[in-house]
N, C-alpha and C. Protein backbone atom coordinates (compact mmCIF):
# COMPACT_ATOMS: atom_id res chain seq x y z
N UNK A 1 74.00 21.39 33.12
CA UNK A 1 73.04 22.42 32.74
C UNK A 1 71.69 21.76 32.46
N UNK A 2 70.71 22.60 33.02
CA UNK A 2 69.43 22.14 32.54
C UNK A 2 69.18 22.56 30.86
N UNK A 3 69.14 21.50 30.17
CA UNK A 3 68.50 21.81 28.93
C UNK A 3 67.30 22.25 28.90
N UNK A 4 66.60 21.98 29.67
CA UNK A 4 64.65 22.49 30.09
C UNK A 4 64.98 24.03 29.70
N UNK A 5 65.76 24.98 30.26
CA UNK A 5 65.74 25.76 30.52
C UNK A 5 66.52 26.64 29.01
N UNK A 6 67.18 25.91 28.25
CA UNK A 6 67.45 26.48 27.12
C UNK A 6 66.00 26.55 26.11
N UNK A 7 65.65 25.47 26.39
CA UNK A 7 64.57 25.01 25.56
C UNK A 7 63.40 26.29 25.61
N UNK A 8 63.25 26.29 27.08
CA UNK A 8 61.97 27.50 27.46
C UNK A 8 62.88 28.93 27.06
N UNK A 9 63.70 29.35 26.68
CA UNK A 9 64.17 30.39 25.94
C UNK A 9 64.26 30.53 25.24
N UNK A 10 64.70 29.34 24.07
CA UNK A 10 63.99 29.70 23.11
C UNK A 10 62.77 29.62 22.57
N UNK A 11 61.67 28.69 23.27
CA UNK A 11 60.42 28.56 23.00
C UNK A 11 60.11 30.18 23.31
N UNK A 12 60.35 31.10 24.44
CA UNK A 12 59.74 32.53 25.13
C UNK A 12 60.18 33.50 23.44
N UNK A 13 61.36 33.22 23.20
CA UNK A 13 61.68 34.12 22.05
C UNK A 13 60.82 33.67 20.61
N UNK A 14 60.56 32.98 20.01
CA UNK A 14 60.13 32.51 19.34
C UNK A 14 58.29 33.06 19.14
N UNK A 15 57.63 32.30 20.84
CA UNK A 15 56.42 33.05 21.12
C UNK A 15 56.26 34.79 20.38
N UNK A 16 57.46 35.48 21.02
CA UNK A 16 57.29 36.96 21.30
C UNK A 16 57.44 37.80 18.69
N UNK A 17 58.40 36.50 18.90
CA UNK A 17 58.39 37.26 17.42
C UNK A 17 57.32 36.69 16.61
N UNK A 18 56.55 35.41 17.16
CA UNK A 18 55.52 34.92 16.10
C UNK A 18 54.37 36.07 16.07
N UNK A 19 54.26 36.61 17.58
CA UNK A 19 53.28 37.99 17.70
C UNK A 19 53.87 39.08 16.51
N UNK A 20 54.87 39.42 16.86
CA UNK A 20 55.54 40.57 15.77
C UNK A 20 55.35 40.20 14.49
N UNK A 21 54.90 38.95 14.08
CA UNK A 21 55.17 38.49 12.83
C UNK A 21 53.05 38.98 12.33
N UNK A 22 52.35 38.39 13.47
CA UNK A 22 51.01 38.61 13.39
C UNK A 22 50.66 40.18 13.51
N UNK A 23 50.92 41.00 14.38
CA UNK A 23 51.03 42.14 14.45
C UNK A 23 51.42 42.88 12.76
N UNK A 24 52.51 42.51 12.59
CA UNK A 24 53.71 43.14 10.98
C UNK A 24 51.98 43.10 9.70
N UNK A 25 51.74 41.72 9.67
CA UNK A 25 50.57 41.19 9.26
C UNK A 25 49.18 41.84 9.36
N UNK A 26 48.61 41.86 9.94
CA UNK A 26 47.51 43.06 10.71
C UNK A 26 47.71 44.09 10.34
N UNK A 27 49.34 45.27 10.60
CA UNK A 27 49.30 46.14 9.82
C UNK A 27 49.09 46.59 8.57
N UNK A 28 50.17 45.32 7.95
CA UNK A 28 50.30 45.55 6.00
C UNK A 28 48.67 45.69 5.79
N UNK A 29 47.92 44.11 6.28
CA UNK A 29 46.25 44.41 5.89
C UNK A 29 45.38 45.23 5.64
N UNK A 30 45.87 46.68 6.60
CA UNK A 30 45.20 47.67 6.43
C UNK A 30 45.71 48.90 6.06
N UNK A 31 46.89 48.57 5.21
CA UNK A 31 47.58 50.19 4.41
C UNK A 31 46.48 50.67 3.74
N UNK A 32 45.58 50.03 3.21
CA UNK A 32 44.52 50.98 2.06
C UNK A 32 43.44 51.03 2.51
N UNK A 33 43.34 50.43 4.09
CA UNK A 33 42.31 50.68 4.83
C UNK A 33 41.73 52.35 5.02
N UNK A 34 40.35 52.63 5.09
CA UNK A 34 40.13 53.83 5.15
C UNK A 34 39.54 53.87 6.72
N UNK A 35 38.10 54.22 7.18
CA UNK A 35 37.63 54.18 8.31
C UNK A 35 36.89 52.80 8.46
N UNK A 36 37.29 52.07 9.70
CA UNK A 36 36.99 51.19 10.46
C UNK A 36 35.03 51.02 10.80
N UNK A 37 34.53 49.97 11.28
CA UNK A 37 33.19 49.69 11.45
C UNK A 37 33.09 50.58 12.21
N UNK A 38 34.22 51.46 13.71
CA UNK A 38 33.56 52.04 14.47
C UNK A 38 33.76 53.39 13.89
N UNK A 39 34.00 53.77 12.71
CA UNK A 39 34.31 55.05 12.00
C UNK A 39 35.51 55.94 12.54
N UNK A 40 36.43 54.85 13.21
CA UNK A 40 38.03 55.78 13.11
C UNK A 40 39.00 54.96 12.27
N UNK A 41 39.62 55.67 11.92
CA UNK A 41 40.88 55.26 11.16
C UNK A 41 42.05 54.15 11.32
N UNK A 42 42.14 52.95 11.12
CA UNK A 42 43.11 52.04 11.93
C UNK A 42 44.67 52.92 12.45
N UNK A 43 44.70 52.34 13.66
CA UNK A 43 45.97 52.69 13.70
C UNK A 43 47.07 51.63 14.25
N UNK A 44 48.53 52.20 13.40
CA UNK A 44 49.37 50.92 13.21
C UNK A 44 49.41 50.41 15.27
N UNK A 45 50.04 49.16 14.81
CA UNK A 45 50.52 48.82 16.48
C UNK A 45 51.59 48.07 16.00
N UNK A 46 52.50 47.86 17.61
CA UNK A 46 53.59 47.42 17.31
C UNK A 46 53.96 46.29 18.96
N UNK A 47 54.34 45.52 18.54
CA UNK A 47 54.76 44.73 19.74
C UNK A 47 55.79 45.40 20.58
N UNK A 48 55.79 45.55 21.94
CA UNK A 48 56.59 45.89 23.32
C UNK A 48 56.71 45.06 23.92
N UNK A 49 58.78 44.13 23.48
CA UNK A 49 58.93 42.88 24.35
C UNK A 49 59.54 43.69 25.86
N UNK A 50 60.17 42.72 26.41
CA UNK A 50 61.18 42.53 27.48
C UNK A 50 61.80 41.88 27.70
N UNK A 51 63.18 41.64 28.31
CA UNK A 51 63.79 40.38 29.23
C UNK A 51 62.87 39.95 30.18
N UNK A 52 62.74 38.39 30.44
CA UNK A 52 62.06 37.99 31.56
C UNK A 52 62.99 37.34 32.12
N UNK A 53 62.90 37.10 33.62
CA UNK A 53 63.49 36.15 34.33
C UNK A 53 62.72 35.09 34.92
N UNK A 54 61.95 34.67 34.04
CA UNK A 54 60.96 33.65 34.60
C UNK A 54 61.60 32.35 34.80
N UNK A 55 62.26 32.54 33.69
CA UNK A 55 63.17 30.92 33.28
C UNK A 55 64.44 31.14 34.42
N UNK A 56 64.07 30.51 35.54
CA UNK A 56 65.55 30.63 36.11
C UNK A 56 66.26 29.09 36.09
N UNK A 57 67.44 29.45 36.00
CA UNK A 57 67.91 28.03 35.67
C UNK A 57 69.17 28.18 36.96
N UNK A 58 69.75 27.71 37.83
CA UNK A 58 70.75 27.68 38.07
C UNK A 58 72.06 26.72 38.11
N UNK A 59 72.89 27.14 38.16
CA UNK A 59 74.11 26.57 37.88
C UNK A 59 75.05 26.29 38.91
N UNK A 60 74.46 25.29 39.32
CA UNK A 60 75.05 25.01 41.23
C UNK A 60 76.24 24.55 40.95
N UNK A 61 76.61 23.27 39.42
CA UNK A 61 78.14 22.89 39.75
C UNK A 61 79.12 23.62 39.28
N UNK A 62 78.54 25.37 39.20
CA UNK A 62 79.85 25.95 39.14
C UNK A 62 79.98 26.76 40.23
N UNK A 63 79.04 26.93 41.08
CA UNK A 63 79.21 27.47 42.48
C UNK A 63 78.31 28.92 42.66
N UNK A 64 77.89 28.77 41.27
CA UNK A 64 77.11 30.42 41.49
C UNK A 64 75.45 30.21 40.57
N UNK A 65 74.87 31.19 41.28
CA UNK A 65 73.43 30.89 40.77
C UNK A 65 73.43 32.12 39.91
N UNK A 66 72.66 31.68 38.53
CA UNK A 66 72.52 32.54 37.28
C UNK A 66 71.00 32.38 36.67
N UNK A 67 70.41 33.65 36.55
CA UNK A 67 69.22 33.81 36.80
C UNK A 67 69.39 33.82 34.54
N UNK A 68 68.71 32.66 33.64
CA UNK A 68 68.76 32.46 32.40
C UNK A 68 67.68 33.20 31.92
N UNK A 69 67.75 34.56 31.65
CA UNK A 69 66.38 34.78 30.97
C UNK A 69 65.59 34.63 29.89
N UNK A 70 64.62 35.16 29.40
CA UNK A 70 63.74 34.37 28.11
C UNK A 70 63.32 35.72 27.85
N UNK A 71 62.28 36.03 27.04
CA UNK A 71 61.35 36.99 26.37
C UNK A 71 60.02 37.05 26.59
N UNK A 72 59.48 38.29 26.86
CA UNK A 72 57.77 38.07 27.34
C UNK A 72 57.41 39.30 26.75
N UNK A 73 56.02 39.48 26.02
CA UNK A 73 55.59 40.64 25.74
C UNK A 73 55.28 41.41 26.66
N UNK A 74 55.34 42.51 26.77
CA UNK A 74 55.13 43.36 27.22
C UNK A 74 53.67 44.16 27.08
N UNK A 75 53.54 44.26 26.17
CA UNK A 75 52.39 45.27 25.72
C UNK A 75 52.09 44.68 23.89
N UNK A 76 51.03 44.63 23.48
CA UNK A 76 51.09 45.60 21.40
C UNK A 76 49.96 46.89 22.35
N UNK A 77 51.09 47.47 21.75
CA UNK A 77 50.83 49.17 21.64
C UNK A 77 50.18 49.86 20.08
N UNK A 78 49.58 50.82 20.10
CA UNK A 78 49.15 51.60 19.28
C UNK A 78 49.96 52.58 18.55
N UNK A 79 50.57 52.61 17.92
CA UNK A 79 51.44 54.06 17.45
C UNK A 79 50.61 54.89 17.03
N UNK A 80 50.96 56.53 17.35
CA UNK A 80 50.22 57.87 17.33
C UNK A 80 51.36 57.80 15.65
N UNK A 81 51.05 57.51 14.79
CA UNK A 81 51.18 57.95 12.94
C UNK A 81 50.39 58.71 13.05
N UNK A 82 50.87 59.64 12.44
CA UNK A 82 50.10 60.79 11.33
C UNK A 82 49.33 60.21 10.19
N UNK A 83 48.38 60.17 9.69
CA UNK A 83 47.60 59.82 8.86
C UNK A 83 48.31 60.03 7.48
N UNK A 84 48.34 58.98 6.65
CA UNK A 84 49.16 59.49 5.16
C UNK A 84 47.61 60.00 4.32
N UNK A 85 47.70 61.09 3.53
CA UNK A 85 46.67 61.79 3.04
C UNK A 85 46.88 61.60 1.63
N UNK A 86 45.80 60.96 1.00
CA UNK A 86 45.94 60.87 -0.49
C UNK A 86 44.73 61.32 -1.25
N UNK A 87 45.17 61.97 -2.32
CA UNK A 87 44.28 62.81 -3.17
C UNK A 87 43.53 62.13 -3.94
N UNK A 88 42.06 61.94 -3.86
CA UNK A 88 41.40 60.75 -4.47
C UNK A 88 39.42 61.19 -4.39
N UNK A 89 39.55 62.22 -5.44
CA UNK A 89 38.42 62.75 -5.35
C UNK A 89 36.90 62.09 -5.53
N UNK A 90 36.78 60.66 -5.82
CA UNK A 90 36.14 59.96 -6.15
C UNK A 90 36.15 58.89 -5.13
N UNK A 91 36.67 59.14 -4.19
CA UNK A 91 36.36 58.14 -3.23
C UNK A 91 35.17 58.55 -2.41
N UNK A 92 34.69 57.48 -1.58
CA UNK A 92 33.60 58.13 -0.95
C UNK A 92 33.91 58.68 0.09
N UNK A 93 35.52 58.14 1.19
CA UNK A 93 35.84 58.50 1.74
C UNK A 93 36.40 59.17 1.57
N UNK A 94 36.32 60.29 0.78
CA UNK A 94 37.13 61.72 0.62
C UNK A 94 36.70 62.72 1.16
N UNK A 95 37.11 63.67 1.69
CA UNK A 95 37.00 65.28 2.46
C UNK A 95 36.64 65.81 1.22
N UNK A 96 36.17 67.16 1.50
CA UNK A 96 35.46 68.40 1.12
C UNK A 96 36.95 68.37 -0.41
N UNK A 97 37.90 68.41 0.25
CA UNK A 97 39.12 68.85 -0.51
C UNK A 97 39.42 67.54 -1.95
N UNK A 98 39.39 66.56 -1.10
CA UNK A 98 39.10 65.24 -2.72
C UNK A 98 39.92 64.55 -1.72
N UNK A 99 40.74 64.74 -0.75
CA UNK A 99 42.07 63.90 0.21
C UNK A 99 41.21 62.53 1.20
N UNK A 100 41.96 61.53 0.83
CA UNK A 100 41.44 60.00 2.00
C UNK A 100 42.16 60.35 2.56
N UNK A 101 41.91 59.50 4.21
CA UNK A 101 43.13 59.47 4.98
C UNK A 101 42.93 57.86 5.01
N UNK A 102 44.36 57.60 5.16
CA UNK A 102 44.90 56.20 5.22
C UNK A 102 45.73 56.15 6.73
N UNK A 103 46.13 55.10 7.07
CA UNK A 103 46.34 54.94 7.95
C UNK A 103 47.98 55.07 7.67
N UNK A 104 48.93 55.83 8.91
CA UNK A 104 49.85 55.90 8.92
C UNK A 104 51.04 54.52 8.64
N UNK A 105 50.79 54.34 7.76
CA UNK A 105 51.42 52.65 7.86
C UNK A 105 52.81 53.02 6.82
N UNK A 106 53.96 52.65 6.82
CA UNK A 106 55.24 52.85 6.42
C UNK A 106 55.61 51.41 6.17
N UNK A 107 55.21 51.14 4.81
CA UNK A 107 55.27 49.40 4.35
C UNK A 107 56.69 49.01 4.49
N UNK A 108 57.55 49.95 3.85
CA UNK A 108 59.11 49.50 4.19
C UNK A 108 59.29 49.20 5.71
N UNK A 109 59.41 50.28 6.66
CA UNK A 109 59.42 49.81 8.03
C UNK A 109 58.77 48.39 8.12
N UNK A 110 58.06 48.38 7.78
CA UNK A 110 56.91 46.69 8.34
C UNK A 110 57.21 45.51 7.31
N UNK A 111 57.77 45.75 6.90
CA UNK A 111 58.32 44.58 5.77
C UNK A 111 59.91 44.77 7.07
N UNK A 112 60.92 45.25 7.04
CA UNK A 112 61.86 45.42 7.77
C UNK A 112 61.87 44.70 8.92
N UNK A 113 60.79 45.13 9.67
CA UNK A 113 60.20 44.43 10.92
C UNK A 113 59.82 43.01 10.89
N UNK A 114 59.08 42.33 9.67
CA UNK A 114 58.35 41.18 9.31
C UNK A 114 59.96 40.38 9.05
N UNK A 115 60.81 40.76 8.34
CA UNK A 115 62.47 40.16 7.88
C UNK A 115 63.23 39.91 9.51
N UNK A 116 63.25 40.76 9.85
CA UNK A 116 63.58 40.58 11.55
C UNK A 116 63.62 39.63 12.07
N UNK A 117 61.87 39.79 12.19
CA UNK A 117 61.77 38.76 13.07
C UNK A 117 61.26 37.69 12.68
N UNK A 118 61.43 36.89 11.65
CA UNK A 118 61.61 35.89 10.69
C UNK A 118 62.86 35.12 11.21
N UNK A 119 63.59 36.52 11.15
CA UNK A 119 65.33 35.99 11.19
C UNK A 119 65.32 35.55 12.70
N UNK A 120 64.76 36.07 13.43
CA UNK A 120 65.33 36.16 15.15
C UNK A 120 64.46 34.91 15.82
N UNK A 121 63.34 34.48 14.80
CA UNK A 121 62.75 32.98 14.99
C UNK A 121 63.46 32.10 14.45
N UNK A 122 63.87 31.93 13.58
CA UNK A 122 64.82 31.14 12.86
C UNK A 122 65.84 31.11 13.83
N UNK A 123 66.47 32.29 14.07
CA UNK A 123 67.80 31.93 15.15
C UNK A 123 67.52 30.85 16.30
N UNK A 124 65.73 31.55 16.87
CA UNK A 124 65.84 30.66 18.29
C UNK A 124 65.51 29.02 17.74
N UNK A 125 65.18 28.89 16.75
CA UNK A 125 64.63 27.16 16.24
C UNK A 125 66.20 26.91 16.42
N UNK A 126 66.95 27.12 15.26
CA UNK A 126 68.51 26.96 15.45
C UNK A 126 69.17 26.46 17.01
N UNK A 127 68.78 27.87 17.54
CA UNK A 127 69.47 27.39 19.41
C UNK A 127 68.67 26.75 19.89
N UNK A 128 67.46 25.92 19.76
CA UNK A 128 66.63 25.05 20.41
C UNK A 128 67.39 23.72 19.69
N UNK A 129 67.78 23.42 18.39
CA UNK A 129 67.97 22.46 17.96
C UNK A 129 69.51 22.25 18.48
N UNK A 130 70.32 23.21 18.41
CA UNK A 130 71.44 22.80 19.29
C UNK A 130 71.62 22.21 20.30
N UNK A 131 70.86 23.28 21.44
CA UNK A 131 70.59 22.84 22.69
C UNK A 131 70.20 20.85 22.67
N UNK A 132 69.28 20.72 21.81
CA UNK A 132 68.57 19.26 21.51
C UNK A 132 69.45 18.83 21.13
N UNK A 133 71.07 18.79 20.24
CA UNK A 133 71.69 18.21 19.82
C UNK A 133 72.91 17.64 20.91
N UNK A 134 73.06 18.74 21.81
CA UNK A 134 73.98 18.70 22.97
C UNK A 134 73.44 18.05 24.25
N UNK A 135 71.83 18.00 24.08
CA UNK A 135 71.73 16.87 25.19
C UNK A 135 71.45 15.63 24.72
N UNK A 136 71.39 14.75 23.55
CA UNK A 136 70.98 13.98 22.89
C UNK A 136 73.05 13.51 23.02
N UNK A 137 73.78 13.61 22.36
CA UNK A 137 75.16 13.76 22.73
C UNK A 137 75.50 13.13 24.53
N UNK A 138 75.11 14.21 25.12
CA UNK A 138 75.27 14.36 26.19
C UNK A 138 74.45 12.76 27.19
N UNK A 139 73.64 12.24 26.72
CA UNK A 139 73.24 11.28 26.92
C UNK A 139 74.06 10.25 26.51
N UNK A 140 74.33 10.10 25.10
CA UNK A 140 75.01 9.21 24.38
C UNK A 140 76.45 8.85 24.85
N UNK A 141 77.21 9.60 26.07
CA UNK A 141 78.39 9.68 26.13
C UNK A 141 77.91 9.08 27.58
N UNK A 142 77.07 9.72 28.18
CA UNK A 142 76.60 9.01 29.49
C UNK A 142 75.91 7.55 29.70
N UNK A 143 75.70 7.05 28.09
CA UNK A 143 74.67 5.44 28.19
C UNK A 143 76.07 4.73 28.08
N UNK A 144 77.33 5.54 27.36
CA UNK A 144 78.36 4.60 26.80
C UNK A 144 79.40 4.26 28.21
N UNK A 145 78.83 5.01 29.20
CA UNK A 145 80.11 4.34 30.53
C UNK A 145 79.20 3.41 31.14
């Protein structure tokens, strides 16, 4: 097996959640955000991965070719939130009525999301260091004949 090819999978996964992690970040920043320099309201975004098959690795000494995939963003998208409306008559950004609008941001969800993919980077460091442990091994058994 090519280890190259474990390696670039988990490096692709890793890439895709450090975005989710910057993205998660960006959002929390602006829960008490009101209107933006261009005078609209932030709105949340969210990372759109995929499977890639960029990483192909194949596996000739078992007789069949296997296409190893990795992770690639896709998109950060915008989510259409509803504006959370809070009663705050002394703001400057308040309506006729005394109500801000804040940006649709759902801190639990994004804390949820931020734990995730914490965890799902951590996993791929883990399977990168394996992978590194099994060819480091894998050498060591091959210097010893």
């Amino acid at each position: 097996m090519d280890y190259r090819s474990a390696f670039q999978i988990s490096a692709s996964g890793m890439t895709v959640e450090k975005l989710r992690v910057d993205v998660t970040a960006v959002n929390l920043a602006n829960v008490h955000s009101t209107k933006g320099a261009d005078g609209k309201l932030f709105r949340p975004m969210r990372v759109v991965s995929h499977e890639s098959v960029g990483f192909a690795a194949t596996m000739r000494h078992m007789g069949f070719s296997a296409a190893l995939p990795g992770a690639a963003v896709a998109s950060v998208e915008s989510v259409d939130a509803p504006p959370r409306m809070v009663q705050d008559p002394g703001n400057p950004q308040a309506d006729e009525k005394g109500f801000v609008a804040y940006p649709g941001i759902n801190q639990v969800n994004e804390m949820v999301t931020l734990m995730t993919a914490v965890r799902a980077y951590e996993a791929n460091v883990i399977a990168m260091n394996v992978a590194k442990t099994l060819a480091v091994k894998a050498l060591e058994i091959g210097g010893n004949s």
